[in-house]
PDB file of N, CA and C in Angstrom:
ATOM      1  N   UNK A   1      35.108   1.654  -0.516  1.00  0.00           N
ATOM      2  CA  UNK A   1      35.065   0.261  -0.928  1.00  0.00           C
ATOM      3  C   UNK A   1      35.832   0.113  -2.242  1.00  0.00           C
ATOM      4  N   UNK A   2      36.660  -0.557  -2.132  1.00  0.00           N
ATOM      5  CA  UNK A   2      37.790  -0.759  -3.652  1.00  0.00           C
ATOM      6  C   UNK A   2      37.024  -2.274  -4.469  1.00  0.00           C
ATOM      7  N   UNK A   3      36.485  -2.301  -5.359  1.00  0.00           N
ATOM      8  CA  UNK A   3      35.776  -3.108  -6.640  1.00  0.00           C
ATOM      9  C   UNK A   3      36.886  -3.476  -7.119  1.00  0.00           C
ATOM     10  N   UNK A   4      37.520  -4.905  -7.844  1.00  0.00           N
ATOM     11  CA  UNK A   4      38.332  -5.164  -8.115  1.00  0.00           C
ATOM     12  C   UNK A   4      37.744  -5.435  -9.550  1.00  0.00           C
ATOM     13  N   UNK A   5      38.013  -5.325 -10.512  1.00  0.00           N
ATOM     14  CA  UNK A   5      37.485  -5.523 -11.844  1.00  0.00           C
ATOM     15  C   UNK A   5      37.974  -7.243 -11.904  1.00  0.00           C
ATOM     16  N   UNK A   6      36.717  -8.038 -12.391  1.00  0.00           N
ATOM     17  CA  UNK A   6      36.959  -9.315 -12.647  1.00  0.00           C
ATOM     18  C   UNK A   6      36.333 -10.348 -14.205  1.00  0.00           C
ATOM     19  N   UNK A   7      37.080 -10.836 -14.575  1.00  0.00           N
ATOM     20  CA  UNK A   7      37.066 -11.482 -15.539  1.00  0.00           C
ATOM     21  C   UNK A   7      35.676 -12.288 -15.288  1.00  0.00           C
ATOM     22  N   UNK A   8      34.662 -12.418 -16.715  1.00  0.00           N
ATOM     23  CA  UNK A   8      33.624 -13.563 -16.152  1.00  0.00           C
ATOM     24  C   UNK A   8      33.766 -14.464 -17.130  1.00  0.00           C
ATOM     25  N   UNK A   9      34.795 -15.236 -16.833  1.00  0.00           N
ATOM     26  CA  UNK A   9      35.117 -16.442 -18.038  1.00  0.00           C
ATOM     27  C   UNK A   9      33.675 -17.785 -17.372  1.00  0.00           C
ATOM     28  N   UNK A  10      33.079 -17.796 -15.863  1.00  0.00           N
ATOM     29  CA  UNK A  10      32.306 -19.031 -15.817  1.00  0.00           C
ATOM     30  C   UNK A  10      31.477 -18.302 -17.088  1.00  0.00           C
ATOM     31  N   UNK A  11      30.449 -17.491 -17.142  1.00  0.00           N
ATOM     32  CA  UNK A  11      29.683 -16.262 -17.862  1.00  0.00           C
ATOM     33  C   UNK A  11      29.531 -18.011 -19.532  1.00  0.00           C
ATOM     34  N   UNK A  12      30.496 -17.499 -19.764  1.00  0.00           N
ATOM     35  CA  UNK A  12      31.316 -17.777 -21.054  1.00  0.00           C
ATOM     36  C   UNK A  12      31.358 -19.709 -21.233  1.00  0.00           C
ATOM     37  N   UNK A  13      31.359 -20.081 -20.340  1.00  0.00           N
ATOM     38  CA  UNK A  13      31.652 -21.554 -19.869  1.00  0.00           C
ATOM     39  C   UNK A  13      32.996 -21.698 -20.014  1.00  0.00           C
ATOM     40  N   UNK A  14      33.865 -20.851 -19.858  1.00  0.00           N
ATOM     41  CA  UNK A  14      35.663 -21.642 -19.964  1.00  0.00           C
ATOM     42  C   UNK A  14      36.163 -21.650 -18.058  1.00  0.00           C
ATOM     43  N   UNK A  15      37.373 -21.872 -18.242  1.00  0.00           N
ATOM     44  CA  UNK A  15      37.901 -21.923 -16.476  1.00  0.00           C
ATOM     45  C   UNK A  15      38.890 -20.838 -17.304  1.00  0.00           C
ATOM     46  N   UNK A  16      39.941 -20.410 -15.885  1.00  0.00           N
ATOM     47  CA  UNK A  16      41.209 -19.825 -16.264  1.00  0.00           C
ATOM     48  C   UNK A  16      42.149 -20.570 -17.165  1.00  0.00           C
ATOM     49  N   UNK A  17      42.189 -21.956 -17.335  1.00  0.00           N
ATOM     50  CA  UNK A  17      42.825 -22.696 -17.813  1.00  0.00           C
ATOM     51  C   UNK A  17      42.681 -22.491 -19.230  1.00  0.00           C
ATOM     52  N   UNK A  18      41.444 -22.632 -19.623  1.00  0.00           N
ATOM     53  CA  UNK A  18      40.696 -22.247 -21.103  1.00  0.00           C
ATOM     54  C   UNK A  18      41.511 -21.009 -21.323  1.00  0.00           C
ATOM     55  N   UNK A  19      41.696 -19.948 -20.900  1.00  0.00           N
ATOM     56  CA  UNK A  19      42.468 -18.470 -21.287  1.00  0.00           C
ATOM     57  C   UNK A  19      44.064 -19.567 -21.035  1.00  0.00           C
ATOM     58  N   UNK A  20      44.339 -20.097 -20.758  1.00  0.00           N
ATOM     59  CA  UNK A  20      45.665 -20.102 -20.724  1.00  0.00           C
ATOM     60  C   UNK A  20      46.317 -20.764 -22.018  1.00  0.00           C
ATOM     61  N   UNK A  21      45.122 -21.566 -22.320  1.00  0.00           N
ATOM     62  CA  UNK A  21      45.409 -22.779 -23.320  1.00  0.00           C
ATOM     63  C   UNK A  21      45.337 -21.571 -24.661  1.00  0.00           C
ATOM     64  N   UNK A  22      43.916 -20.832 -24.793  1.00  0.00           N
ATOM     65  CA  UNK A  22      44.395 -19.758 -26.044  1.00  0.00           C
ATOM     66  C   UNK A  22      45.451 -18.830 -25.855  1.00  0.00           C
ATOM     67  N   UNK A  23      45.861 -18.625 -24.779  1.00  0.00           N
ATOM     68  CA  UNK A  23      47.514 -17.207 -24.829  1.00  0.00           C
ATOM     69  C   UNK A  23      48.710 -18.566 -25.386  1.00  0.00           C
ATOM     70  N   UNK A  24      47.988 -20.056 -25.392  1.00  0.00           N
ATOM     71  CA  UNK A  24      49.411 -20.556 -25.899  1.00  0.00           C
ATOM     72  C   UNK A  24      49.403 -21.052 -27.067  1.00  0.00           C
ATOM     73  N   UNK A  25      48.409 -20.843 -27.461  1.00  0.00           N
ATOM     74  CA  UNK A  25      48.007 -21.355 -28.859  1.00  0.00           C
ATOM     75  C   UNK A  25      47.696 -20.359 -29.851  1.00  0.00           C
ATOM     76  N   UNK A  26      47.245 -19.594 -29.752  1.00  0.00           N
ATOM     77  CA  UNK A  26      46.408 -18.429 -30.551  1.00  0.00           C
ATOM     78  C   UNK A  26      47.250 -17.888 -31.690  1.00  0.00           C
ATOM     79  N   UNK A  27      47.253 -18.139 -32.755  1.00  0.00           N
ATOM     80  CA  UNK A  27      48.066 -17.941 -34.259  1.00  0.00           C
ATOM     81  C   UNK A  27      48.481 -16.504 -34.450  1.00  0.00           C
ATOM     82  N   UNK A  28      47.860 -15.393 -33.621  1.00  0.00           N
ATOM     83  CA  UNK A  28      48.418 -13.861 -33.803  1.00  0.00           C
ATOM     84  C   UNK A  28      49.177 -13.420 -32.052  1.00  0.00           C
ATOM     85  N   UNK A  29      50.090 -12.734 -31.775  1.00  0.00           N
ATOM     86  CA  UNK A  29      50.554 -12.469 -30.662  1.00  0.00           C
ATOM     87  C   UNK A  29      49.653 -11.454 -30.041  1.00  0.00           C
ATOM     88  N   UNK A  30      48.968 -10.814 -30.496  1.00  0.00           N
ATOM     89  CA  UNK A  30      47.818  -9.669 -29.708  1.00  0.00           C
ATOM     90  C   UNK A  30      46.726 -10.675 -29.119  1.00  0.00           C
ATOM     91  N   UNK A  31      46.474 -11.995 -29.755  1.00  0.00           N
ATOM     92  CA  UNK A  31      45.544 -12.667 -29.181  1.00  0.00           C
ATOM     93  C   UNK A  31      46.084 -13.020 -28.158  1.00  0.00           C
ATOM     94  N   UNK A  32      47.417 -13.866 -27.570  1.00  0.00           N
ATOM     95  CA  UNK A  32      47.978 -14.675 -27.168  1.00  0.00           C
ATOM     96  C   UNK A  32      48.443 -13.451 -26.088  1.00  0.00           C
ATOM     97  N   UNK A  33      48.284 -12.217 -26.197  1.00  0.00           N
ATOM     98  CA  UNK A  33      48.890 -11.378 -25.248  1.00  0.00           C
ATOM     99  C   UNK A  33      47.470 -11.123 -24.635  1.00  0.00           C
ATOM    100  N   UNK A  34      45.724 -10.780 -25.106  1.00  0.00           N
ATOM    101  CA  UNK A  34      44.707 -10.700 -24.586  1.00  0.00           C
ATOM    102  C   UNK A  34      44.469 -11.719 -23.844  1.00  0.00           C
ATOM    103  N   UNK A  35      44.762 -12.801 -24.045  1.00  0.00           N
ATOM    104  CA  UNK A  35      44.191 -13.896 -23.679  1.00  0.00           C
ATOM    105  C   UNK A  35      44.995 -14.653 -21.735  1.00  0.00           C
ATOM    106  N   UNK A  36      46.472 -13.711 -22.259  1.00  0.00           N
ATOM    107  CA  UNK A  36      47.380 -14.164 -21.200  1.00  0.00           C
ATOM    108  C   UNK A  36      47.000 -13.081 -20.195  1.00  0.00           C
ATOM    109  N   UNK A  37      46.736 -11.975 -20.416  1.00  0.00           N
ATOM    110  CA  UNK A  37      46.348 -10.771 -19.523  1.00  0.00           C
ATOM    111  C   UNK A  37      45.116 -11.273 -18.780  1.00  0.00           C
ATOM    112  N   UNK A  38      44.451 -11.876 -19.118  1.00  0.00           N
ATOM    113  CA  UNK A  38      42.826 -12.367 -18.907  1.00  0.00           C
ATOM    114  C   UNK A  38      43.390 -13.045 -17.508  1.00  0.00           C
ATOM    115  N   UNK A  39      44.200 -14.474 -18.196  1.00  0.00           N
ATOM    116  CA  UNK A  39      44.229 -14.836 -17.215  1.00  0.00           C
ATOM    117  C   UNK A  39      44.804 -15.321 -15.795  1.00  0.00           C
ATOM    118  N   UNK A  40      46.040 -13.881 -16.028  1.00  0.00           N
ATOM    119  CA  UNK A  40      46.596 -13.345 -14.841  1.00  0.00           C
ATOM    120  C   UNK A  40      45.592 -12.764 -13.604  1.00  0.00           C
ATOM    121  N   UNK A  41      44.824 -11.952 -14.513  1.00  0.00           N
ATOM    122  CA  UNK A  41      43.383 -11.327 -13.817  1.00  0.00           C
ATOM    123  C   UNK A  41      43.016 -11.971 -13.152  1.00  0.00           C
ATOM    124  N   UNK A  42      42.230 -13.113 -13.613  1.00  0.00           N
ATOM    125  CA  UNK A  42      41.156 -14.337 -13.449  1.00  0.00           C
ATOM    126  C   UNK A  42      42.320 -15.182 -12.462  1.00  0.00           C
ATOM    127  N   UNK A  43      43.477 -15.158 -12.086  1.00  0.00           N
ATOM    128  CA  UNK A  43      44.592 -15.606 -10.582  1.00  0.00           C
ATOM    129  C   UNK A  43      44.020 -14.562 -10.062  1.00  0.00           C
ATOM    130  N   UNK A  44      43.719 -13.605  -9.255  1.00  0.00           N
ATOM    131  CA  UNK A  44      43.904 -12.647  -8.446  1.00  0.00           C
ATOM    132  C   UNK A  44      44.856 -11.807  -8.647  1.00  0.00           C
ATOM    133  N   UNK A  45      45.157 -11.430  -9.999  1.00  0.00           N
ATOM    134  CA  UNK A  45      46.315 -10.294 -10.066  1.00  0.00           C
ATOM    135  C   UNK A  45      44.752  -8.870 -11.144  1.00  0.00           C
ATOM    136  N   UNK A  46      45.349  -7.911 -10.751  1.00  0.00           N
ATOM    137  CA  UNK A  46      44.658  -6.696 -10.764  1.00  0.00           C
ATOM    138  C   UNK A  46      45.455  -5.937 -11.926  1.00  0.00           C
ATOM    139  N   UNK A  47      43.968  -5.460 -12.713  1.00  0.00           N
ATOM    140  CA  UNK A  47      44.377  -4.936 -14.274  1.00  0.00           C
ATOM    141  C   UNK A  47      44.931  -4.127 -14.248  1.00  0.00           C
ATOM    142  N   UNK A  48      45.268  -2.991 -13.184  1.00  0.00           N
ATOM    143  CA  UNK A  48      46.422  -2.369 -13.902  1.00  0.00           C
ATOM    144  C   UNK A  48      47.970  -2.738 -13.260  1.00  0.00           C
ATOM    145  N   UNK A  49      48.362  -4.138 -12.432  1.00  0.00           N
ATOM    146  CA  UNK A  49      49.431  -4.412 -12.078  1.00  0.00           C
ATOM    147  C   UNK A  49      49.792  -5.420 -13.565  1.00  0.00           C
ATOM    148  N   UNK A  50      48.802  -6.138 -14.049  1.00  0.00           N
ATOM    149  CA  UNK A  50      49.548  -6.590 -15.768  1.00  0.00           C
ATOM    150  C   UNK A  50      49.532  -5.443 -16.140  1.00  0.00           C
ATOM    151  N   UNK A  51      48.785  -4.570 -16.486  1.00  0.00           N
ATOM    152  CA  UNK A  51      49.262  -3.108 -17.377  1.00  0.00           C
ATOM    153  C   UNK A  51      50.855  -3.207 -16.977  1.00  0.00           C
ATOM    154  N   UNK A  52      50.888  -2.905 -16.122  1.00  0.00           N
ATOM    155  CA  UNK A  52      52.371  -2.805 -15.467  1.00  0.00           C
ATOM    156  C   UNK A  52      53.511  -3.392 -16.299  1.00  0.00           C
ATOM    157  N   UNK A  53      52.841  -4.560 -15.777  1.00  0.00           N
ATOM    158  CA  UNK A  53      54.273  -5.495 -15.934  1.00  0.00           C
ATOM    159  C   UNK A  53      54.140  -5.947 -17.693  1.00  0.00           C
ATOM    160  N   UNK A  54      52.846  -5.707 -18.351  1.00  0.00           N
ATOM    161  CA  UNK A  54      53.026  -5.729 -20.400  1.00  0.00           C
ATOM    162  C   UNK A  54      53.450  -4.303 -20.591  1.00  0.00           C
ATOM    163  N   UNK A  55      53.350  -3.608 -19.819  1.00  0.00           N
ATOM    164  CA  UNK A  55      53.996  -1.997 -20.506  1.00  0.00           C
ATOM    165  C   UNK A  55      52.429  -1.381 -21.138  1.00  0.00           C
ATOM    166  N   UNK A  56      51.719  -1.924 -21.045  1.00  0.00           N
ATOM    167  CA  UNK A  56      49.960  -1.487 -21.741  1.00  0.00           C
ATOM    168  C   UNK A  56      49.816  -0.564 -20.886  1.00  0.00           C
ATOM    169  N   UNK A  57      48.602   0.386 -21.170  1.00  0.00           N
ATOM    170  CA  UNK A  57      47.990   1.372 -20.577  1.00  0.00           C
ATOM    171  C   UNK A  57      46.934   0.359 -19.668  1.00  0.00           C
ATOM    172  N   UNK A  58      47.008   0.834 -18.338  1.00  0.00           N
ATOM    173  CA  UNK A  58      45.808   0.102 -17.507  1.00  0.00           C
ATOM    174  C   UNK A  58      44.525   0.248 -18.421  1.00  0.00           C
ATOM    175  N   UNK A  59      44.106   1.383 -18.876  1.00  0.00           N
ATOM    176  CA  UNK A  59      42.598   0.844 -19.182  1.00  0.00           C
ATOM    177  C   UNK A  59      42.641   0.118 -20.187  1.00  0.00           C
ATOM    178  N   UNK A  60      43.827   0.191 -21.407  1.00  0.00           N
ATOM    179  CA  UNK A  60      43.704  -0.779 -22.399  1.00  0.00           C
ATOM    180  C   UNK A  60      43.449  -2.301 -22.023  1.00  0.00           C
ATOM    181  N   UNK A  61      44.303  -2.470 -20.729  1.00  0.00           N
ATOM    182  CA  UNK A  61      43.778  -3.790 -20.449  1.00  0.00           C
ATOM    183  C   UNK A  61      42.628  -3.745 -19.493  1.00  0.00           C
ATOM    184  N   UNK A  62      41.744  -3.209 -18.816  1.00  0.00           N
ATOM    185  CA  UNK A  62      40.428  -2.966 -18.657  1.00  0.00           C
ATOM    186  C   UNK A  62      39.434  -3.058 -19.692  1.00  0.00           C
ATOM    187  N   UNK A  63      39.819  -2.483 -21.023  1.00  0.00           N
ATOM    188  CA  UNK A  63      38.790  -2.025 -22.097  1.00  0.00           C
ATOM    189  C   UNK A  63      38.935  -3.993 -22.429  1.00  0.00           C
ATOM    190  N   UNK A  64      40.085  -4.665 -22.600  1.00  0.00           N
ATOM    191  CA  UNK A  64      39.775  -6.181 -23.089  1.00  0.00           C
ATOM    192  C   UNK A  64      38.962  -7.057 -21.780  1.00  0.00           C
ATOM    193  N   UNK A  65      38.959  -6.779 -20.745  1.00  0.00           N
ATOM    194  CA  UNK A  65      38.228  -7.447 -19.908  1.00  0.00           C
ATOM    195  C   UNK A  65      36.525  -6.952 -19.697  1.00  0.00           C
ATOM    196  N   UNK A  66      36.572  -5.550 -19.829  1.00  0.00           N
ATOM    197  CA  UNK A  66      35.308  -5.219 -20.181  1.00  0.00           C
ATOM    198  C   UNK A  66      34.758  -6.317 -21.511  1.00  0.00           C
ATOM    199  N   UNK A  67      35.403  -6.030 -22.633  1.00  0.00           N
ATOM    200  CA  UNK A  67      34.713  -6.815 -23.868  1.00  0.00           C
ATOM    201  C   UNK A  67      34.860  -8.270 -23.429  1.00  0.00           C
ATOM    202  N   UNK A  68      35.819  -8.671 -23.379  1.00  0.00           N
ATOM    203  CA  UNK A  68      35.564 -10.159 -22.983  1.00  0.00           C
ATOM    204  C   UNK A  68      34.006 -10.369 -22.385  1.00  0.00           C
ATOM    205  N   UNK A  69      34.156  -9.667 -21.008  1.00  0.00           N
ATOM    206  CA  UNK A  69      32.698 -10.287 -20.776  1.00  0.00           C
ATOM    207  C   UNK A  69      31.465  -9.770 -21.446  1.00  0.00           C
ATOM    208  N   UNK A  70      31.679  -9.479 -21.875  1.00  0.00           N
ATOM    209  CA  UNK A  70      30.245  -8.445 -22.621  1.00  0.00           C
ATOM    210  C   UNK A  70      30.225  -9.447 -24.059  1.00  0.00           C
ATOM    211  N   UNK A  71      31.538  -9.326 -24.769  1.00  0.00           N
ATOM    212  CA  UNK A  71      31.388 -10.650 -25.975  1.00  0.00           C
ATOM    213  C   UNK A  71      31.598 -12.051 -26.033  1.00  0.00           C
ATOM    214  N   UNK A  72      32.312 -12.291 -24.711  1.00  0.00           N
ATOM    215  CA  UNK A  72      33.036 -13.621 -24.677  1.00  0.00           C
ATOM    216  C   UNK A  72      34.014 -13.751 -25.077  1.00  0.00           C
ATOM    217  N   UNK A  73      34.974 -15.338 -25.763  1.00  0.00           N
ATOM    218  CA  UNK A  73      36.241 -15.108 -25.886  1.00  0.00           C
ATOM    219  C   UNK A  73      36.391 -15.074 -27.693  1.00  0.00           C
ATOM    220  N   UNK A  74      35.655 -14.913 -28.203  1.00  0.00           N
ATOM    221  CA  UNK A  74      36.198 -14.317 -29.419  1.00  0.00           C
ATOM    222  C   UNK A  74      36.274 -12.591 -29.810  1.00  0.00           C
ATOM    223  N   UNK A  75      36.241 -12.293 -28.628  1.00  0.00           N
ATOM    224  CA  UNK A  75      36.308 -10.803 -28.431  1.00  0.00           C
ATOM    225  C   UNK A  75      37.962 -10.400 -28.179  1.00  0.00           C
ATOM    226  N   UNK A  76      38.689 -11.650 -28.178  1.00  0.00           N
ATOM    227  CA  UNK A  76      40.075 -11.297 -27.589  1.00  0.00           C
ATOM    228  C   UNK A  76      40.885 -11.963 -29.368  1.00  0.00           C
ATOM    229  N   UNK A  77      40.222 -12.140 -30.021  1.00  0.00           N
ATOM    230  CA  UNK A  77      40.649 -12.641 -31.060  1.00  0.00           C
ATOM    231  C   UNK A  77      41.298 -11.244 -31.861  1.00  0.00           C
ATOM    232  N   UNK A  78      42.176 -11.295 -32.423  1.00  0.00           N
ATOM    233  CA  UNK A  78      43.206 -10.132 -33.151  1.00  0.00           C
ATOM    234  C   UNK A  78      42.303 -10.001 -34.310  1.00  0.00           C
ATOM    235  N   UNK A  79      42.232  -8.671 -34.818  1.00  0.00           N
ATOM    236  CA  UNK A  79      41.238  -8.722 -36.397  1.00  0.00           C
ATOM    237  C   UNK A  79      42.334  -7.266 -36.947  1.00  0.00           C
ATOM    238  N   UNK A  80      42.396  -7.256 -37.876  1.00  0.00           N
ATOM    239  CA  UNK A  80      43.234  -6.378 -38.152  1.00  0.00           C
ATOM    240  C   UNK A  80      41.855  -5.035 -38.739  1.00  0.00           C
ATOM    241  N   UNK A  81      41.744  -3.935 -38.234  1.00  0.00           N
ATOM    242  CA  UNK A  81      41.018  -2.893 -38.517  1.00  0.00           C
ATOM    243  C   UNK A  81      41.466  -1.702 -39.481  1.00  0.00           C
ATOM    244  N   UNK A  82      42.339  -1.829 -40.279  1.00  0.00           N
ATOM    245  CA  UNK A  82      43.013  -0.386 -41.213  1.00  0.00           C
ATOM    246  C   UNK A  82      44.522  -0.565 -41.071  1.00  0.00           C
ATOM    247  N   UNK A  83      44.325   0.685 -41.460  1.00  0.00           N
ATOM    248  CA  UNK A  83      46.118   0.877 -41.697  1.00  0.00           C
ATOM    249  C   UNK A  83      46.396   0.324 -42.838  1.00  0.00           C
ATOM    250  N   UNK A  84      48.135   0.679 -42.893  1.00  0.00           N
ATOM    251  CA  UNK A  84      48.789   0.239 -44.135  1.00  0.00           C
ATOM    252  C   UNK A  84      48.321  -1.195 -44.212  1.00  0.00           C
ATOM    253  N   UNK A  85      48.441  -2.100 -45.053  1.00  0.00           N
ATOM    254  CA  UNK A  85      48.832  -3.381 -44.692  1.00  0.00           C
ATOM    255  C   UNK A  85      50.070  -3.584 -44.940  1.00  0.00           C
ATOM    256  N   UNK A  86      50.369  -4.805 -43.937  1.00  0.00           N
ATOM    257  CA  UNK A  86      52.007  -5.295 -43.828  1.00  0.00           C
ATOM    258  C   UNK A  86      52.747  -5.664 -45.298  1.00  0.00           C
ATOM    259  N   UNK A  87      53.708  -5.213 -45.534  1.00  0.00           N
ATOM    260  CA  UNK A  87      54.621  -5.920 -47.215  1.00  0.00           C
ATOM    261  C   UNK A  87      54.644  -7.082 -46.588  1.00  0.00           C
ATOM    262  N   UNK A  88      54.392  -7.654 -47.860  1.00  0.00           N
ATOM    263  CA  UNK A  88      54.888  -9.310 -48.351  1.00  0.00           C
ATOM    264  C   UNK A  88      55.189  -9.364 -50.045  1.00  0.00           C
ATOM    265  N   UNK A  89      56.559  -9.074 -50.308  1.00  0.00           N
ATOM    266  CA  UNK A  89      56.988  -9.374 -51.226  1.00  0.00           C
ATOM    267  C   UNK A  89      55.966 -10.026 -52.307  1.00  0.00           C
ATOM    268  N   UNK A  90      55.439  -9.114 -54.044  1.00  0.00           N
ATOM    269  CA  UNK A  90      55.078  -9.889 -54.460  1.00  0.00           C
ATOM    270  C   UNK A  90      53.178  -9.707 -54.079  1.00  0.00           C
ATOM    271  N   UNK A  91      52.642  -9.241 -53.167  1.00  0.00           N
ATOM    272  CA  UNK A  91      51.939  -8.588 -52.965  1.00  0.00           C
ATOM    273  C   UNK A  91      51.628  -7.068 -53.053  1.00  0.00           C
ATOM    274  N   UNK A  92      52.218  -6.679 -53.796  1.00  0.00           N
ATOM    275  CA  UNK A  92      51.265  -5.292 -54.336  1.00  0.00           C
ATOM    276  C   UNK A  92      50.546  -5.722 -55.346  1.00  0.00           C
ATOM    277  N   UNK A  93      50.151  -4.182 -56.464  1.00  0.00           N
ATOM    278  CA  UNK A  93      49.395  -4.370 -57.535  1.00  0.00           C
ATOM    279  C   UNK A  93      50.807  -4.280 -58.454  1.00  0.00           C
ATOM    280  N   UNK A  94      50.297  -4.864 -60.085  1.00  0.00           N
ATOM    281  CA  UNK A  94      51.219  -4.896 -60.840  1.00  0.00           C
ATOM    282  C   UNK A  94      51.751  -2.999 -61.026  1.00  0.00           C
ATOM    283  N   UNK A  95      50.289  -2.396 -61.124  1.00  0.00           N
ATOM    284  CA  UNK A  95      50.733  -1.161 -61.147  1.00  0.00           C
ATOM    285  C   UNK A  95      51.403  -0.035 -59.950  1.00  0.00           C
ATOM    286  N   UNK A  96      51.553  -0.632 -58.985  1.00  0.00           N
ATOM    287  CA  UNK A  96      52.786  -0.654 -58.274  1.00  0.00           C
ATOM    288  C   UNK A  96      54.044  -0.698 -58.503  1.00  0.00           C
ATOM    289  N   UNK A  97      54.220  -2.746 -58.920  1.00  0.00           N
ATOM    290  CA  UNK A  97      55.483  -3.010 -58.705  1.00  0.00           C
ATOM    291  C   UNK A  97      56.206  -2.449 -59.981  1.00  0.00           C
ATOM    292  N   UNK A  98      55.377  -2.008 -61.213  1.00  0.00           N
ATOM    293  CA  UNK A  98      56.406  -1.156 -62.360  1.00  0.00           C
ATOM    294  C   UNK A  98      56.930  -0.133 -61.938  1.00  0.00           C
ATOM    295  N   UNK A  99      56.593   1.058 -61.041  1.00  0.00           N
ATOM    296  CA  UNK A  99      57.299   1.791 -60.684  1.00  0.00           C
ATOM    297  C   UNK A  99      58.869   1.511 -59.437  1.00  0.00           C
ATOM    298  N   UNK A 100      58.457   0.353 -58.660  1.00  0.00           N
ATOM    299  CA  UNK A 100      59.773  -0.316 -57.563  1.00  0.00           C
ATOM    300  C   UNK A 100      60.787  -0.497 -58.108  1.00  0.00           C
ATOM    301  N   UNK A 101      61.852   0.040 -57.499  1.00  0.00           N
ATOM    302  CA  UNK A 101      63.046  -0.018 -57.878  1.00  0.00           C
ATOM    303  C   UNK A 101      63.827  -1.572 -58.010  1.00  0.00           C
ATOM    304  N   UNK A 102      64.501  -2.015 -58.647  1.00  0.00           N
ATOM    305  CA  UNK A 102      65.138  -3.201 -58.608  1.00  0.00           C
ATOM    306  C   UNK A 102      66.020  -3.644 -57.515  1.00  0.00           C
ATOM    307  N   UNK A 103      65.380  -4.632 -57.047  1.00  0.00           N
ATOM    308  CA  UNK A 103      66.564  -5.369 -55.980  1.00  0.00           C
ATOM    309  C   UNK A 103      67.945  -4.933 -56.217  1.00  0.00           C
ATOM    310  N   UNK A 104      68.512  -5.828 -57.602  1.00  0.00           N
ATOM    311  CA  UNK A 104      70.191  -5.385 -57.946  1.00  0.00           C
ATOM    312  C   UNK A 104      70.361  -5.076 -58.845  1.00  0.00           C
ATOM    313  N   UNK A 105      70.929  -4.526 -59.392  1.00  0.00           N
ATOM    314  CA  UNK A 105      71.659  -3.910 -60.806  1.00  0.00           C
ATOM    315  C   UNK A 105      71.795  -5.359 -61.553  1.00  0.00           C
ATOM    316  N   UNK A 106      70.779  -4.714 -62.839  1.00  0.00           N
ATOM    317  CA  UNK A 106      70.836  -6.094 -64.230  1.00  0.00           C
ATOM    318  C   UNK A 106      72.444  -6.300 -64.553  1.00  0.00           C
ATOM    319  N   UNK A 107      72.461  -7.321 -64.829  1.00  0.00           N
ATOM    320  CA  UNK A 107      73.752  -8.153 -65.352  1.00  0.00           C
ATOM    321  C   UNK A 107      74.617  -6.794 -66.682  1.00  0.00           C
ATOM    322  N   UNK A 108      75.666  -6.495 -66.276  1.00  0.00           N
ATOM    323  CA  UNK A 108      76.324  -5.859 -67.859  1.00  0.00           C
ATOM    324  C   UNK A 108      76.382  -6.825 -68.511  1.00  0.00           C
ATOM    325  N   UNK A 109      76.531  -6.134 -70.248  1.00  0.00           N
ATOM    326  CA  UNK A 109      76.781  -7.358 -70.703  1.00  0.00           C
ATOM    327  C   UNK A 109      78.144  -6.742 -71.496  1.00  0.00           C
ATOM    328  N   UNK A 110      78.808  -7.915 -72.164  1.00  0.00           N
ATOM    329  CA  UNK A 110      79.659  -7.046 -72.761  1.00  0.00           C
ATOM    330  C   UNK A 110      79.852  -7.233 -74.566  1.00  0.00           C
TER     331      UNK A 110
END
């Protein structure tokens, strides 16, 4: 007997539509990519044929449909967990930026 793993967005109170509206809206692209995977699923397409076609590992997109239903849809929301954080100019510490090298060579003077 083949079990097809399925999205429980009724669970949740949204339709497929609700996942479609956050993969087009959602302010980070990991959301907007959880959210679009969902609801390819939730059509009758099978988690590891999106694995497929996003280049993801099948269970990675299993492991977001597992949580979805288990948390609902702020479970597909992007949170950033470690790592470096991203540069943004101007964002380090001062005791940082004294050691950074200069954009361009100071003006000669003569």
């Amino acid at each position: 007997m083949d079990v097809m793993l399925r999205v429980d967005w009724a669970r949740w109170g949204q339709t497929p539509e609700d996942l479609r509206r956050l993969a087009m809206s959602a302010p980070h692209a990991r959301t907007r990519e959880r959210a679009l995977a969902l609801y390819d699923i939730a059509h009758e397409s099978c988690a590891t044929k999106v694995a497929e076609r996003t280049g993801r590992h099948p269970q990675t997109v299993m492991e977001w449909v597992h949580t979805y239903n288990e948390h609902g849809p702020e479970a597909l929301v992007y949170r950033r967990t470690g790592g470096r954080p991203p540069f943004a100019p101007g964002s380090r510490p001062a005791s940082a930026r004294r050691y950074a090298r200069p954009s361009a060579a100071p003006p000669l003077r003569l």
